[in-house]
Protein backbone atom coordinates (compact mmCIF):
# COMPACT_ATOMS: atom_id res chain seq x y z
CA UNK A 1 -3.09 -23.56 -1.79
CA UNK A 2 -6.13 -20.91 -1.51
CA UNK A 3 -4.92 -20.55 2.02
CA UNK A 4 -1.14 -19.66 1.09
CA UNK A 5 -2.46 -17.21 -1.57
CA UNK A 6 -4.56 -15.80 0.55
CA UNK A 7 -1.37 -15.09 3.10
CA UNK A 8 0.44 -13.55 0.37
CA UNK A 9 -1.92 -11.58 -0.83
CA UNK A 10 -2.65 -9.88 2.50
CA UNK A 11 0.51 -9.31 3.49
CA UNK A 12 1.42 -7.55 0.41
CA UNK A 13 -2.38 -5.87 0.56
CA UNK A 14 -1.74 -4.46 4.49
CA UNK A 15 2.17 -3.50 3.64
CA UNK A 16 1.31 -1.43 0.91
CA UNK A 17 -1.07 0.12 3.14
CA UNK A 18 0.64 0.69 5.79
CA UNK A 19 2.91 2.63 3.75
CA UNK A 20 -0.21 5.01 2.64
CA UNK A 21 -1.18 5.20 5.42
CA UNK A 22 1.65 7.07 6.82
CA UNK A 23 2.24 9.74 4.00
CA UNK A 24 -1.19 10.03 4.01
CA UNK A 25 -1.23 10.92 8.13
CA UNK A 26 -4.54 9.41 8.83
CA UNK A 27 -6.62 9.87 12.09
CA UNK A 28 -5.88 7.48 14.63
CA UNK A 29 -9.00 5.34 14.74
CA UNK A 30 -8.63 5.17 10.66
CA UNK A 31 -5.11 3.59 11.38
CA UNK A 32 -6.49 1.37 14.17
CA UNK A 33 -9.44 0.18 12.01
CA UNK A 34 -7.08 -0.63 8.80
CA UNK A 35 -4.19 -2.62 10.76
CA UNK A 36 -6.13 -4.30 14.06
CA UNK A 37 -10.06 -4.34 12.75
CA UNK A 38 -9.77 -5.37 9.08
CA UNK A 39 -6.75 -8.05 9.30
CA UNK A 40 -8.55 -9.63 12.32
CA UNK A 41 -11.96 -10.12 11.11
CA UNK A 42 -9.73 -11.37 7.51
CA UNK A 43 -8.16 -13.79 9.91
CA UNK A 44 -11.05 -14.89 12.23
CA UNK A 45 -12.82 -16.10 8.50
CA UNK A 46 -10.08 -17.60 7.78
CA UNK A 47 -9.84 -19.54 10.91
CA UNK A 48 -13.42 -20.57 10.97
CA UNK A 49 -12.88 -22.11 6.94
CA UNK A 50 -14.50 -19.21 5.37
CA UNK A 51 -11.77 -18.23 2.75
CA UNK A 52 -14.13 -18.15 -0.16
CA UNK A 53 -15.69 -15.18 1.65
CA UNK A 54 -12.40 -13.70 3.01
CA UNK A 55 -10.52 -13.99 -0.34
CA UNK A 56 -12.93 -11.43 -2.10
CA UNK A 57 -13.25 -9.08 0.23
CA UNK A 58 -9.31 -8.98 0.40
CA UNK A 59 -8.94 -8.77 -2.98
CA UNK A 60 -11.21 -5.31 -2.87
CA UNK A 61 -9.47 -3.89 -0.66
CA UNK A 62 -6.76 -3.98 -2.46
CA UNK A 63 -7.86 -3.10 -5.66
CA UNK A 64 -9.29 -0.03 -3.15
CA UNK A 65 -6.17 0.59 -1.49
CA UNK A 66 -4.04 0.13 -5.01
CA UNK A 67 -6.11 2.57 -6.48
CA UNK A 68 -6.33 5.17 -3.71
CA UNK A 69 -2.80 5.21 -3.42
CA UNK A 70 -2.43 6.48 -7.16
CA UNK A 71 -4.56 9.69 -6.76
């Protein structure tokens, strides 16, 4: 259950910023770092049974990336 939450919730996390990301027109390497660096070390937590710790730190970035997006 924490596991399919934890899908959802980074799915809708990394969509709504991917969409900031491009109105915003980031750098490259800021681009590269949100959608390959940040899902990957998510999912390599995941993997290895660490959810409690992956949960969290998705949840903050998108409390980050909600708020950011409303300036």
């Amino acid at each position: 259950m924490i596991t399919f939450l934890f899908c959802m919730l980074m799915l809708l996390v990394f969509g709504k910023l991917a969409v900031f990301a491009a109105r915003a027109a980031w750098g490259v390497m800021k681009i590269v770092v949100c959608f390959v660096f940040v899902p990957f070390f998510l999912m390599i937590l995941v993997i290895s049974g660490l959810v409690y710790i992956a949960l969290p730190i998705l949840i903050i970035v998108g409390i980050i990336g909600f708020v950011s997006s409303r300036v």
